[in-house]
C-alpha atoms as a PDB file:
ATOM      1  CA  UNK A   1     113.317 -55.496-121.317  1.00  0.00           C
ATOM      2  CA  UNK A   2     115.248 -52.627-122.771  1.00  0.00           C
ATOM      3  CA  UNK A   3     116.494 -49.814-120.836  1.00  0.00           C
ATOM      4  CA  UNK A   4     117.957 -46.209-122.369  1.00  0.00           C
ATOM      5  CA  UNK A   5     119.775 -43.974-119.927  1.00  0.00           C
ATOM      6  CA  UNK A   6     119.524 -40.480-121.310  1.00  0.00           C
ATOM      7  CA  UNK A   7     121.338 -38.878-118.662  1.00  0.00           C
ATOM      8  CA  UNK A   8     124.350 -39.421-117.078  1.00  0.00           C
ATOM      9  CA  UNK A   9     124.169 -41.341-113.784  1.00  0.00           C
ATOM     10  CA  UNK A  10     126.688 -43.636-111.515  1.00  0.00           C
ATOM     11  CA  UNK A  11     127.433 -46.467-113.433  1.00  0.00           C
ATOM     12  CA  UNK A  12     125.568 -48.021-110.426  1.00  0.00           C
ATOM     13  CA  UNK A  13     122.290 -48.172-112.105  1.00  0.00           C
ATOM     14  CA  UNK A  14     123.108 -49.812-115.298  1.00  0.00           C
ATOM     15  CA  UNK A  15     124.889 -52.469-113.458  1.00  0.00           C
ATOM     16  CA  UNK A  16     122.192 -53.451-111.087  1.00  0.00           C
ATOM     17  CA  UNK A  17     119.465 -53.621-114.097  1.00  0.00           C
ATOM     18  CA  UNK A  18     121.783 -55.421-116.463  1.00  0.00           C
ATOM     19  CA  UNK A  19     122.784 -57.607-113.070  1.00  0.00           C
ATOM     20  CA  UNK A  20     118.499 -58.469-112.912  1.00  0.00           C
ATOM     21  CA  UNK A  21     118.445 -59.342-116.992  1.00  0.00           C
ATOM     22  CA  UNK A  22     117.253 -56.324-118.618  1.00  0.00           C
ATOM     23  CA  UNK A  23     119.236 -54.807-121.704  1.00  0.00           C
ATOM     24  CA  UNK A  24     120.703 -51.145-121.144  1.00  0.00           C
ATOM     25  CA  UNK A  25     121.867 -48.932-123.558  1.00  0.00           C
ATOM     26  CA  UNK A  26     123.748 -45.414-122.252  1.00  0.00           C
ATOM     27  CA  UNK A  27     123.497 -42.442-124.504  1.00  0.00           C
ATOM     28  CA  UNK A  28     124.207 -39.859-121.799  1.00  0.00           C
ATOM     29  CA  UNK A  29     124.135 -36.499-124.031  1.00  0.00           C
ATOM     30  CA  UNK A  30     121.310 -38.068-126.936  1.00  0.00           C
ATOM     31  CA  UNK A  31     119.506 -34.653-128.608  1.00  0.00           C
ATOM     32  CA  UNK A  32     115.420 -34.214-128.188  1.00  0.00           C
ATOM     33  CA  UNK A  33     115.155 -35.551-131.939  1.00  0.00           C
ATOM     34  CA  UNK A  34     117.225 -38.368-131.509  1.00  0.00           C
ATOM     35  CA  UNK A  35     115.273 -39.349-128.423  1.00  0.00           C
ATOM     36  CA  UNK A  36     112.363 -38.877-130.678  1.00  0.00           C
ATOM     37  CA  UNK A  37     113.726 -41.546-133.306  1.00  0.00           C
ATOM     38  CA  UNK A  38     114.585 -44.374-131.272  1.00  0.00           C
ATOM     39  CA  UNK A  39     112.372 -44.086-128.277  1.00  0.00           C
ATOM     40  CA  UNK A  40     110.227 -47.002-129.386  1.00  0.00           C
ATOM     41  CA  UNK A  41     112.691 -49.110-128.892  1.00  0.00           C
ATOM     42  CA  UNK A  42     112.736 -48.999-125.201  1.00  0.00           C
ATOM     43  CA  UNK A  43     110.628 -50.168-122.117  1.00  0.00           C
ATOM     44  CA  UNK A  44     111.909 -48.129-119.748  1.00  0.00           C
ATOM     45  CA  UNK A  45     113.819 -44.559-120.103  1.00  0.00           C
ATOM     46  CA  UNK A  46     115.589 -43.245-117.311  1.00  0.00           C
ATOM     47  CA  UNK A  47     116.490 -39.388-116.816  1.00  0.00           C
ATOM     48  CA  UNK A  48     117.734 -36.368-114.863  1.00  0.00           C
ATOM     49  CA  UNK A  49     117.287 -33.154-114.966  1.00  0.00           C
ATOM     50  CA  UNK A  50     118.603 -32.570-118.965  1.00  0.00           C
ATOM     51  CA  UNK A  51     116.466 -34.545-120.613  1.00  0.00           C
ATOM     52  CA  UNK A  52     112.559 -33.277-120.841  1.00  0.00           C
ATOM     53  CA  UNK A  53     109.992 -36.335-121.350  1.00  0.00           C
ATOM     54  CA  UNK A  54     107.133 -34.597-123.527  1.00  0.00           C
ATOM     55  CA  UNK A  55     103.861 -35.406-124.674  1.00  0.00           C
ATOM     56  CA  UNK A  56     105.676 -35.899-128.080  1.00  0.00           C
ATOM     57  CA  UNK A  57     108.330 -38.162-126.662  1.00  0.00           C
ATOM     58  CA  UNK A  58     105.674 -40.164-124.461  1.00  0.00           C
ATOM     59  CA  UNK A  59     103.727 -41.024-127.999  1.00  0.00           C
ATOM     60  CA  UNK A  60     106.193 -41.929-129.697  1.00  0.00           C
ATOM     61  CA  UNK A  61     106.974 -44.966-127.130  1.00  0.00           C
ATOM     62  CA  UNK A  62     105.066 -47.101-127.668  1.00  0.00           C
ATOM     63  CA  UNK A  63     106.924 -49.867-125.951  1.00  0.00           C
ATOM     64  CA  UNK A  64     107.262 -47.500-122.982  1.00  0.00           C
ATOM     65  CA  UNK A  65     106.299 -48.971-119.140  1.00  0.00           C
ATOM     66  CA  UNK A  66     107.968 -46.990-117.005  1.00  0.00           C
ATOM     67  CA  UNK A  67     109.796 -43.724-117.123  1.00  0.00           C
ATOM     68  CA  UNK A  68     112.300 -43.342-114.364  1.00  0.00           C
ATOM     69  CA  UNK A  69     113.486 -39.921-112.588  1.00  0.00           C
ATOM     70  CA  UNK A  70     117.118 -39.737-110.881  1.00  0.00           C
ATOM     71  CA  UNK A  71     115.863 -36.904-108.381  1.00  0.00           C
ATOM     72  CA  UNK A  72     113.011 -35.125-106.488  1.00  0.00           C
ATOM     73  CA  UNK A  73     111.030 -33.298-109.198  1.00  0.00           C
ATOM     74  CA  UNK A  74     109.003 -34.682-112.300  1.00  0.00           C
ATOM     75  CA  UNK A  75     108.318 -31.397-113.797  1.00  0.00           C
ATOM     76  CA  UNK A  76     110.392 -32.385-116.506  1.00  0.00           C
ATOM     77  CA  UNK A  77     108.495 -35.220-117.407  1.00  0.00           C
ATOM     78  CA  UNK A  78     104.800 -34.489-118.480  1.00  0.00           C
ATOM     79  CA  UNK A  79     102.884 -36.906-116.175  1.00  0.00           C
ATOM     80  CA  UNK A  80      99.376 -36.526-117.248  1.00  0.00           C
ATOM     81  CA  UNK A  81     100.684 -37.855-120.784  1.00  0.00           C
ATOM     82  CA  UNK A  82     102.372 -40.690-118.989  1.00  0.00           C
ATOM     83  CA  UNK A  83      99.469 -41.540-116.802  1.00  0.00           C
ATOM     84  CA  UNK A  84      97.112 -41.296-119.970  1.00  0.00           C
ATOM     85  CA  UNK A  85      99.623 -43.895-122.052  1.00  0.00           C
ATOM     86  CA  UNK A  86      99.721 -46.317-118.722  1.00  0.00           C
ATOM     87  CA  UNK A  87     102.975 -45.724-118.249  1.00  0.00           C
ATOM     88  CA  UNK A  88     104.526 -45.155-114.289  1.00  0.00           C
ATOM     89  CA  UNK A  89     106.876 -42.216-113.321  1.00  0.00           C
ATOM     90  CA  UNK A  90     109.165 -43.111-111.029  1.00  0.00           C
ATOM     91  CA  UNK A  91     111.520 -40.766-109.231  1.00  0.00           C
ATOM     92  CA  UNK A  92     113.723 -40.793-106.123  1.00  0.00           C
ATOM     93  CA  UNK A  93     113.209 -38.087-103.659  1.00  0.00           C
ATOM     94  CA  UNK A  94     114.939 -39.452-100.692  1.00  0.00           C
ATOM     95  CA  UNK A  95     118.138 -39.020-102.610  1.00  0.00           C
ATOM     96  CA  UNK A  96     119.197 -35.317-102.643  1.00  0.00           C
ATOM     97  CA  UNK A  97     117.953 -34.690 -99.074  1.00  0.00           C
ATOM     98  CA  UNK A  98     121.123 -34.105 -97.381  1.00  0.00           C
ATOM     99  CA  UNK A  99     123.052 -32.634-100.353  1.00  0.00           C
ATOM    100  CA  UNK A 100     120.779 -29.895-101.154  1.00  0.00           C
ATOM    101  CA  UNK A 101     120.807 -29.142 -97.164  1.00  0.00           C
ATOM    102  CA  UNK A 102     124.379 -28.815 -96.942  1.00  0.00           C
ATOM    103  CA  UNK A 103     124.058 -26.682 -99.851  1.00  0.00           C
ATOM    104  CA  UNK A 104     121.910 -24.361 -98.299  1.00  0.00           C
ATOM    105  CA  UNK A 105     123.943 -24.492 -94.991  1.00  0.00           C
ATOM    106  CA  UNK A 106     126.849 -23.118 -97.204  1.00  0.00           C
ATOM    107  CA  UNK A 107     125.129 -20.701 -98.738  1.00  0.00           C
ATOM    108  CA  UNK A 108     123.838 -19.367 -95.390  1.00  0.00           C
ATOM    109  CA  UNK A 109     126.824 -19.202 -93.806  1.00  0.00           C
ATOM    110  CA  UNK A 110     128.718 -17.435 -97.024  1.00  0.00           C
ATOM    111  CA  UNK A 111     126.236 -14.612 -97.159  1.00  0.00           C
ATOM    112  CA  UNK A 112     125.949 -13.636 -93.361  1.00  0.00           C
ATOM    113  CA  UNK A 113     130.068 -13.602 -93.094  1.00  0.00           C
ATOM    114  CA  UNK A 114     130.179 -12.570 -97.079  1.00  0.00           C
ATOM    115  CA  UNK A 115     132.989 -15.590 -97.820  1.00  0.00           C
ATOM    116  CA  UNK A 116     131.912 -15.190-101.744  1.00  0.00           C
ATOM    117  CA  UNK A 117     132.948 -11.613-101.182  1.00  0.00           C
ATOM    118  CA  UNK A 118     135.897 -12.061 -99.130  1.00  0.00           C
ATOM    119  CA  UNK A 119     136.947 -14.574-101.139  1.00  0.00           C
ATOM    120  CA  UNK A 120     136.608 -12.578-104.512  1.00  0.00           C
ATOM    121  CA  UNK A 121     138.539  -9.508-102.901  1.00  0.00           C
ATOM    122  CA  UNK A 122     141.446 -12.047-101.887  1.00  0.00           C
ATOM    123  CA  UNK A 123     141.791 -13.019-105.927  1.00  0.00           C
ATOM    124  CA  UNK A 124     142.034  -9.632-106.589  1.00  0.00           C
ATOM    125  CA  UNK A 125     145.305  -8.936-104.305  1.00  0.00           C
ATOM    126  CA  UNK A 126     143.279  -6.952-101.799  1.00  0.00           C
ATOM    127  CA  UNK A 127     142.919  -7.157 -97.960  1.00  0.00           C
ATOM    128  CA  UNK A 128     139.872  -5.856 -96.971  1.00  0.00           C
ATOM    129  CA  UNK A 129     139.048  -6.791 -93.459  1.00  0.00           C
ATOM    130  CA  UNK A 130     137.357  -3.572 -92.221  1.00  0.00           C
ATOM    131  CA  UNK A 131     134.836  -3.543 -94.812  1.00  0.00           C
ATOM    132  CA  UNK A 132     133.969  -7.170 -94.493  1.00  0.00           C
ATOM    133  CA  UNK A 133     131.607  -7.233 -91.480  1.00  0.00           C
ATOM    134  CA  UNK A 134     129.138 -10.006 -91.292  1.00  0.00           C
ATOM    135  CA  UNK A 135     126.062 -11.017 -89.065  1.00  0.00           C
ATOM    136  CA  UNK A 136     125.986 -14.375 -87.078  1.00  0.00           C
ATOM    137  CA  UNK A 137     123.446 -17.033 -87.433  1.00  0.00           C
ATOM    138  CA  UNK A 138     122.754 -17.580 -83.776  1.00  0.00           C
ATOM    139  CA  UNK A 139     119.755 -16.039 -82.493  1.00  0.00           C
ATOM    140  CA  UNK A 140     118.694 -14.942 -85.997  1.00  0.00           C
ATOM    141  CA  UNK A 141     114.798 -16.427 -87.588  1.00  0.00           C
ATOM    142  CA  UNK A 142     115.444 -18.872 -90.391  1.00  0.00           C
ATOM    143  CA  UNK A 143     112.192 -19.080 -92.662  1.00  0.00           C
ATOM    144  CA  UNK A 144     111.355 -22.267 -94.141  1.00  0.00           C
ATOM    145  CA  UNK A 145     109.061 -22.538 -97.036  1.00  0.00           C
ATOM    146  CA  UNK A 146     108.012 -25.710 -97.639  1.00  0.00           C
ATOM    147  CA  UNK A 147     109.225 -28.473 -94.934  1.00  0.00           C
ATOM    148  CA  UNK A 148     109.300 -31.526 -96.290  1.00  0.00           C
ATOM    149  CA  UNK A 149     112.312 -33.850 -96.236  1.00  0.00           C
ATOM    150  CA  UNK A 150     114.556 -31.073 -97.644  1.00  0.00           C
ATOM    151  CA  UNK A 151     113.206 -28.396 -95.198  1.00  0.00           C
ATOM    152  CA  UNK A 152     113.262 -30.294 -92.712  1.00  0.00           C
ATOM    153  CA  UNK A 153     116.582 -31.178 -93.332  1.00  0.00           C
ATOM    154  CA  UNK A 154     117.707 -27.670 -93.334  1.00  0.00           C
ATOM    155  CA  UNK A 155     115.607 -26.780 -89.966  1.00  0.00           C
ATOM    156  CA  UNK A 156     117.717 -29.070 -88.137  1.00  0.00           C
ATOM    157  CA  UNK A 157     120.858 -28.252 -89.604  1.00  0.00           C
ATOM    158  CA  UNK A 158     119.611 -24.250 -88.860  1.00  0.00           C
ATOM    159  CA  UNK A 159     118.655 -25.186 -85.175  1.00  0.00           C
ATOM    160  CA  UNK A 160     122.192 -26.430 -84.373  1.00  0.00           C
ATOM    161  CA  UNK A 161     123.126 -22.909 -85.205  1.00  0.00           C
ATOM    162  CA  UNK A 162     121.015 -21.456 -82.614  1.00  0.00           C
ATOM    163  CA  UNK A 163     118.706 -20.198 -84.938  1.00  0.00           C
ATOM    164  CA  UNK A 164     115.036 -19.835 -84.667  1.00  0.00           C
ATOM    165  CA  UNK A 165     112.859 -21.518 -86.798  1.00  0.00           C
ATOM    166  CA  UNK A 166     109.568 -20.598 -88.536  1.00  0.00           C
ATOM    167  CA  UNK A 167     107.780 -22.839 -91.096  1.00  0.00           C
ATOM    168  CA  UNK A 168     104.868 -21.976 -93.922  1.00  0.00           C
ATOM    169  CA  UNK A 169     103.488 -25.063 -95.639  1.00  0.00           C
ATOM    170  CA  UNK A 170     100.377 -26.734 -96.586  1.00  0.00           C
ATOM    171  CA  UNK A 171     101.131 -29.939 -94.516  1.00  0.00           C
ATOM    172  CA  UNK A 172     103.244 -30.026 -91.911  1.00  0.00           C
ATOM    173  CA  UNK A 173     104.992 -32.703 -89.813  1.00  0.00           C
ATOM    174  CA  UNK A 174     103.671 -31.822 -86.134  1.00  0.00           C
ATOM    175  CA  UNK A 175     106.425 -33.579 -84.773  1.00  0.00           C
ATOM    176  CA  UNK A 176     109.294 -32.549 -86.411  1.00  0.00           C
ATOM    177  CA  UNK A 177     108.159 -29.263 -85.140  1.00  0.00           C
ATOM    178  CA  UNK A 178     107.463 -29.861 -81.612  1.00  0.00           C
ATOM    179  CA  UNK A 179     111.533 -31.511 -81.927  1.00  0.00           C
ATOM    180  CA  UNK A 180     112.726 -28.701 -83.379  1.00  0.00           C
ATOM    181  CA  UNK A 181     110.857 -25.874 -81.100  1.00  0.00           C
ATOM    182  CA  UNK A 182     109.931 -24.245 -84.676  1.00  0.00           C
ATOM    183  CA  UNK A 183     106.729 -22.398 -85.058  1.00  0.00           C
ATOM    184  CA  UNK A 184     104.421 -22.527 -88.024  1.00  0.00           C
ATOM    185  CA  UNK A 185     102.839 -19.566 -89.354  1.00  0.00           C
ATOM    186  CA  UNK A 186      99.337 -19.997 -91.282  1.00  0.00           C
ATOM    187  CA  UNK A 187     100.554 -16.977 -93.945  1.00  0.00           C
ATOM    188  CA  UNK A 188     103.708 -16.611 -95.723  1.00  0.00           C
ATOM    189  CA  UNK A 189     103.766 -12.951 -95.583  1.00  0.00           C
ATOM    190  CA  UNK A 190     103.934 -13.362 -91.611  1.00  0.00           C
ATOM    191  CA  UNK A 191     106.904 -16.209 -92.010  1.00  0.00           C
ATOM    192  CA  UNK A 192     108.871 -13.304 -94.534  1.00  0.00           C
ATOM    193  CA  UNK A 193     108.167 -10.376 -92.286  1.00  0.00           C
ATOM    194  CA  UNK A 194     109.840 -12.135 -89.461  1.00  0.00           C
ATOM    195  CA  UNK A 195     112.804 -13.819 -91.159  1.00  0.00           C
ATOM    196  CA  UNK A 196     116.286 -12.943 -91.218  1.00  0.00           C
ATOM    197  CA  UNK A 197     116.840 -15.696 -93.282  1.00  0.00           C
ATOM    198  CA  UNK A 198     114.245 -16.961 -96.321  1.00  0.00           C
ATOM    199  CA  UNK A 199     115.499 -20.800 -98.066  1.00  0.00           C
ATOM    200  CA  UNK A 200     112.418 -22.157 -99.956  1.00  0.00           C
ATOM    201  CA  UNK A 201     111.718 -25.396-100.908  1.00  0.00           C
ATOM    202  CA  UNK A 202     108.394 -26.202-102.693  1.00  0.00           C
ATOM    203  CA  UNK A 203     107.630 -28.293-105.733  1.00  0.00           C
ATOM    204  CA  UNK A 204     106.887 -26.715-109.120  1.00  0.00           C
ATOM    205  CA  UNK A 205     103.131 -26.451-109.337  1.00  0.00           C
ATOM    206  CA  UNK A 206     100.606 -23.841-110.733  1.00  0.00           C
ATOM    207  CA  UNK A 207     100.147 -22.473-107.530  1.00  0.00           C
ATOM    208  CA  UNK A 208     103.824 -22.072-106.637  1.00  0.00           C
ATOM    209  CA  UNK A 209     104.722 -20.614-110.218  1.00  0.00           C
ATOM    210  CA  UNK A 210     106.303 -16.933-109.239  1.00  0.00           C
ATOM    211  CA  UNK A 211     105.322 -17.768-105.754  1.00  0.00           C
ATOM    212  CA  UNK A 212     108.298 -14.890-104.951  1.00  0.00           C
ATOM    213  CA  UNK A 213     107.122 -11.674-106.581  1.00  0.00           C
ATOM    214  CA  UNK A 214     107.344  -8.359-105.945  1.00  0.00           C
ATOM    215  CA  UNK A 215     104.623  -8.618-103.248  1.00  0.00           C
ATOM    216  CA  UNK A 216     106.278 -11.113-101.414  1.00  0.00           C
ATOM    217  CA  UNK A 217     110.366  -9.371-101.296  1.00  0.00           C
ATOM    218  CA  UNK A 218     108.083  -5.888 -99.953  1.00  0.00           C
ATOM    219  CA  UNK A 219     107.215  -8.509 -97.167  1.00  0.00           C
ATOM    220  CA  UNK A 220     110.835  -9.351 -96.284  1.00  0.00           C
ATOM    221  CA  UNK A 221     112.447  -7.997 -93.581  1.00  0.00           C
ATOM    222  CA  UNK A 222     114.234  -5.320 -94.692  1.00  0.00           C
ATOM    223  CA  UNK A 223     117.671  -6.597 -94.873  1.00  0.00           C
ATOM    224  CA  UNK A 224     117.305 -10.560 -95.218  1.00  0.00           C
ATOM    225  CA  UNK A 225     118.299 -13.196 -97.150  1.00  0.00           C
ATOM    226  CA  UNK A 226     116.956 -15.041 -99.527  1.00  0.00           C
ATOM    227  CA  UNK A 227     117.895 -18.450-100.776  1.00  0.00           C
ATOM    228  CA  UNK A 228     116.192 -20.525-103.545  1.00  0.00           C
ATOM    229  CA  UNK A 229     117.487 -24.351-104.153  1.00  0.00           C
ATOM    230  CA  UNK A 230     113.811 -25.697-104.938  1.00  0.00           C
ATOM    231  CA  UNK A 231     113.010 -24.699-108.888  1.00  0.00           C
ATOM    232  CA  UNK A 232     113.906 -21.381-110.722  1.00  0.00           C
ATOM    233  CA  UNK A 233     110.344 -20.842-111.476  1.00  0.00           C
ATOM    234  CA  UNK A 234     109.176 -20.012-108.445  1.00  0.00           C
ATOM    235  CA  UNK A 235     110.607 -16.413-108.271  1.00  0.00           C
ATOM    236  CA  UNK A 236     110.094 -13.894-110.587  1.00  0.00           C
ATOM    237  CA  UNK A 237     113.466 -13.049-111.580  1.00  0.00           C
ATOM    238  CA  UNK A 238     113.063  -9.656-112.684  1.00  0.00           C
ATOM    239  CA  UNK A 239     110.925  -9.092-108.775  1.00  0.00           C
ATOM    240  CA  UNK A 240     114.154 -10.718-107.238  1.00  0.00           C
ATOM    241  CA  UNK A 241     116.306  -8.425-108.694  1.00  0.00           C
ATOM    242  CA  UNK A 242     114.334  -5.134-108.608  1.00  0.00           C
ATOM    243  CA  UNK A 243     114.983  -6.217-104.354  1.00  0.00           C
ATOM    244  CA  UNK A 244     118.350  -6.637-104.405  1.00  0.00           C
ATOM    245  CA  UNK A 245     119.319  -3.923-106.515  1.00  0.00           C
ATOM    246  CA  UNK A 246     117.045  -1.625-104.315  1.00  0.00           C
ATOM    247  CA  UNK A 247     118.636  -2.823-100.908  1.00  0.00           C
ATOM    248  CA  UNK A 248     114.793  -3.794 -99.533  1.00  0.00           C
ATOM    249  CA  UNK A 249     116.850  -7.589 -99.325  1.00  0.00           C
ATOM    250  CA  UNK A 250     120.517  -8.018 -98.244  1.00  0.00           C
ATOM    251  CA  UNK A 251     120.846 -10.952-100.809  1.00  0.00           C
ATOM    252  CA  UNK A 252     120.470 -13.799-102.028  1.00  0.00           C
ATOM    253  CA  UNK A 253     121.930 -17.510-102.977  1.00  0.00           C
ATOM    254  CA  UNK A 254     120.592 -18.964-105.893  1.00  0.00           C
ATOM    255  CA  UNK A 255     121.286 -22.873-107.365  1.00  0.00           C
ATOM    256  CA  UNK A 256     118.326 -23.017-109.554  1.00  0.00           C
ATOM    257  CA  UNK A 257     117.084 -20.504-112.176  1.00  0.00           C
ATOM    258  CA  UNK A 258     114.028 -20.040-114.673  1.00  0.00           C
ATOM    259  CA  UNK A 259     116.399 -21.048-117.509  1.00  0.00           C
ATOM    260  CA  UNK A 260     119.281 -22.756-117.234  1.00  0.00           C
ATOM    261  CA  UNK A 261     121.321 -21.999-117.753  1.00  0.00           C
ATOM    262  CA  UNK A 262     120.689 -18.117-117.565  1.00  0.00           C
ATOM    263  CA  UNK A 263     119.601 -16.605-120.651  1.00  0.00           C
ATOM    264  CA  UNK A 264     117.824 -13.628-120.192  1.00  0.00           C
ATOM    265  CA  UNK A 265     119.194 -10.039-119.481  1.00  0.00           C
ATOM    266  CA  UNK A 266     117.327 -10.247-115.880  1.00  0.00           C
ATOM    267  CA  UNK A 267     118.996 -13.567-114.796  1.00  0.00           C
ATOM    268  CA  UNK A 268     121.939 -12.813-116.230  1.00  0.00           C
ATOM    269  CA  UNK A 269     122.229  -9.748-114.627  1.00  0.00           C
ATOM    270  CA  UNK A 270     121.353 -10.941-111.274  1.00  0.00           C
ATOM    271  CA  UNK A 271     124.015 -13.373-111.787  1.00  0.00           C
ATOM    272  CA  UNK A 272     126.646 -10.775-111.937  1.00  0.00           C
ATOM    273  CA  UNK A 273     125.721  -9.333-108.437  1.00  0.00           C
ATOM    274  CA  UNK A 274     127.972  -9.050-105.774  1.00  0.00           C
ATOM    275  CA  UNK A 275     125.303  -9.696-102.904  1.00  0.00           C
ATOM    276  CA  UNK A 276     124.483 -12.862-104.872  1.00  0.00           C
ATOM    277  CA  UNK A 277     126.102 -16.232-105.071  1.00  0.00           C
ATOM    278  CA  UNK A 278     125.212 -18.248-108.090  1.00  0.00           C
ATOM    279  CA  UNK A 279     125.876 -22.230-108.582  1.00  0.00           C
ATOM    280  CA  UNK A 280     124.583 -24.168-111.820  1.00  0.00           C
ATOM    281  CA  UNK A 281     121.782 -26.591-110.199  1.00  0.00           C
ATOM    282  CA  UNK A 282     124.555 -28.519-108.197  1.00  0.00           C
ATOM    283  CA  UNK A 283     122.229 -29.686-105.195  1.00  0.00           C
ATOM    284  CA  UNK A 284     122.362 -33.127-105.981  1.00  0.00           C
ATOM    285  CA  UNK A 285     125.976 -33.054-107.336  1.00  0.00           C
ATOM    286  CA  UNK A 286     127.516 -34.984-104.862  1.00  0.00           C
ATOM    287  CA  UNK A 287     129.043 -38.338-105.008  1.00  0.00           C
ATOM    288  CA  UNK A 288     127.137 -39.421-102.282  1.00  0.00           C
ATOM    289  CA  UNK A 289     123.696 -38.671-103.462  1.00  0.00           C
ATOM    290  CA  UNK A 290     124.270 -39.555-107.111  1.00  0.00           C
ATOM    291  CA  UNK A 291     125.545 -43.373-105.710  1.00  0.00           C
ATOM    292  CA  UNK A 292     122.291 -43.422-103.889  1.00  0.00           C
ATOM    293  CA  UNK A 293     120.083 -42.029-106.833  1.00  0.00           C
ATOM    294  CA  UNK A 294     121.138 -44.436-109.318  1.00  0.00           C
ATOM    295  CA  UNK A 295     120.865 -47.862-106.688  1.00  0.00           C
ATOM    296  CA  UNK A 296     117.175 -46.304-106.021  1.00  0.00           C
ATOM    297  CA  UNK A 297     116.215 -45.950-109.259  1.00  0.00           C
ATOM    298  CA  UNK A 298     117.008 -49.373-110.295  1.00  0.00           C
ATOM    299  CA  UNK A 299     115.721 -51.016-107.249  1.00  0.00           C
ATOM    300  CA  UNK A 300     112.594 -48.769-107.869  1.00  0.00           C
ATOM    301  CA  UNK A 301     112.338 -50.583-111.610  1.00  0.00           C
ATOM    302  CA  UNK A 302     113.486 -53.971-110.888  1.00  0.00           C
ATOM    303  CA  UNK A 303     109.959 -53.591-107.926  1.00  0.00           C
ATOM    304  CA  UNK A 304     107.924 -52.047-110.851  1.00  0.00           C
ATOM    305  CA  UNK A 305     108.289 -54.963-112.936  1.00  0.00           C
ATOM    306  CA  UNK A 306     107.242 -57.784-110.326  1.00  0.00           C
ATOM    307  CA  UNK A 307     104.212 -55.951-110.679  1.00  0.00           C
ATOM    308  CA  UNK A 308     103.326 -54.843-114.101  1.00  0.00           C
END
C-alpha cells in the first residue's frame, strides 16, 4: 500500500507505517495541482491543516482508501465526497487536548495581567508599571462554549484558578460537571452575559458558522474577554472588531482566523490591536502533541486496514 504525507508531521508516522510494510512517500509542502497529478498513485493520503482534500482531489484518487487527519477537525477534508467514493476519514482528536488548553491558559492569564502589553512596553525602553493594572482570575466566571475534551480541559485548568465555571453546549458530560462544580446554562446569551471570561471551542459546522456576531459581543459583559482557539469561522471578524474597538469587550486572544493567514483589512486590522494577542494556529504546535498525532495516525491506519 502506498502512503503520501502532504504535510509535515514527526517523522514518527512514516516510520511506524513503513515499520508495518506499506510504501511512504513525504512531500511535505506539494502544491493543490501537484496533489492533483499524482494522487492516484496513493492508497492512503495523510494531512494537516495546509493541505485541503476536495471533491476534485477525492476523484481524482482513485486508488484512495483512507484519508488520514493529524488533528481534531476534518473541515478541511470534504467528507461527504469521501464517504460517497468509500473512502474513511480518519483524524486524531485526542491529540491536541492539552496543548490547545495550555494555550488558552496563557492567553488568559496574559490578558487579565496584560503580559503582551507589558511585555511590548519593555521592548520599547519604557517602564510603565502604574498604567499596567490587571484583574485576577480567582473568583472571576470563565465561559465555556463547547465542552468537549478541549473544554473540558480548559474548565479544569480554569477551576484550579478559583474561577467559576459556566458551560453552553449541545451535549454535555454530567459528570465532569458535577466534578468541576460548573453550571450549564440552556442559552448562550445567558453563559456571555455572565462571563468575565469567553474561550470557545466548537467544531466548524453550518450552525456554528459566525456563531460570534454582533448579537452575541452586545451580550458580553461589558468588559470581558474573549478567546477563540476552535476555527476562525466562527466569529465574524468585522463583529469582533466593531467590540473591541468600541470598548463593549476588554479583548481578546485569537490563534485561529477566517483566513490564514490574515488577509483581509478587518483581520488584519484586528491583528494590529493592542487589547489583542494574535498567534498563527499554534494550538497543536507542541512537540508533545505532534509525537502523539503522528503515532495515532498510523496506529489509526495500520487498524483500518485489518479491516478493509
Amino acid at each position: 500500500m502506498r502512503v503520501l504525507i502532504a504535510d509535515e508531521v514527526d517523522a514518527e508516522c512514516g516510520s511506524r507505517l513503513r515499520a508495518a510494510g506499506f510504501e511512504v512517500d513525504e512531500k511535505f509542502d506539494i502544491s493543490y495541482d501537484s496533489l492533483k497529478s499524482i494522487i492516484g498513485l496513493y492508497d492512503v493520503l495523510i494531512v494537516r491543516s495546509r493541505t485541503k482534500v476536495t471533491r476534485e482531489i477525492i476523484e481524482m484518487g482513485k486508488n484512495l482508501k483512507v484519508i488520514g487527519r493529524v488533528g481534531v477537525g476534518l473541515d478541511t477534508i470534504d467528507v461527504k465526497a469521501a464517504e460517497e467514493a468509500k473512502i474513511k476519514v480518519l483524524n486524531t482528536p485526542q491529540m491536541s487536548t492539552v496543548a490547545v488548553a495550555e494555550l488558552v491558559m496563557g492567553m488568559m492569564l496574559s490578558l487579565a495581567r496584560r503580559i503582551h502589553i507589558a511585555n511590548d512596553s519593555m521592548k520599547r525602553g519604557l517602564w510603565e508599571k502604574k498604567k499596567l493594572h490587571g484583574t485576577e482570575l480567582n473568583g472571576k466566571t470563565l465561559g465555556v462554549v463547547g465542552f468537549g475534551r478541549i473544554g473540558r480541559s480548559v474548565a479544569e485548568r480554569s477551576k484550579a484558578f478559583g474561577m467559576n465555571i459556566l458551560v453552553y453546549d449541545v451535549i454535555v458530560d454530567e459528570g465532569a460537571l458535577a466534578r468541576l462544580g460548573a453550571e450549564r446554562v440552556n442559552r448562550v446569551e445567558d453563559l456571555l452575559s455572565r462571563s468575565d471570561v469567553v474561550t470557545v471551542h466548537v467544531p466548524l459546522l453550518p450552525e456554528t458558522y459566525h456563531m460570534f456576531g454582533d448579537s452575541a459581543f452586545s451580550s458580553m459583559k461589558q468588559g470581558a474577554f474573549f478567546i477563540n482557539a476552535s476555527r476562525g469561522e466562527v466569529v465574524d471578524t468585522a463583529a469582533l472588531l466593531r467590540a473591541l474597538k468600541s470598548g463593549r469587550i476588554a479583548g481578546a486572544a485569537l490563534d485561529v482566523f477566517e483566513h490564514e493567514p490574515p488577509e483581509t483589512p478587518e483581520e488584519k486590522e484586528l491583528v494590529s490591536l493592542p487589547n489583542v494577542i494574535a498567534t498563527p494556529h499554534i494550538g497543536a504546535q507542541t512537540r508533545e502533541a505532534q509525537s502523539l498525532g503522528a503515532v495515532l495516525i498510523a496506529e489509526n491506519i495500520i487498524n483500518a486496514f485489518k479491516t478493509l
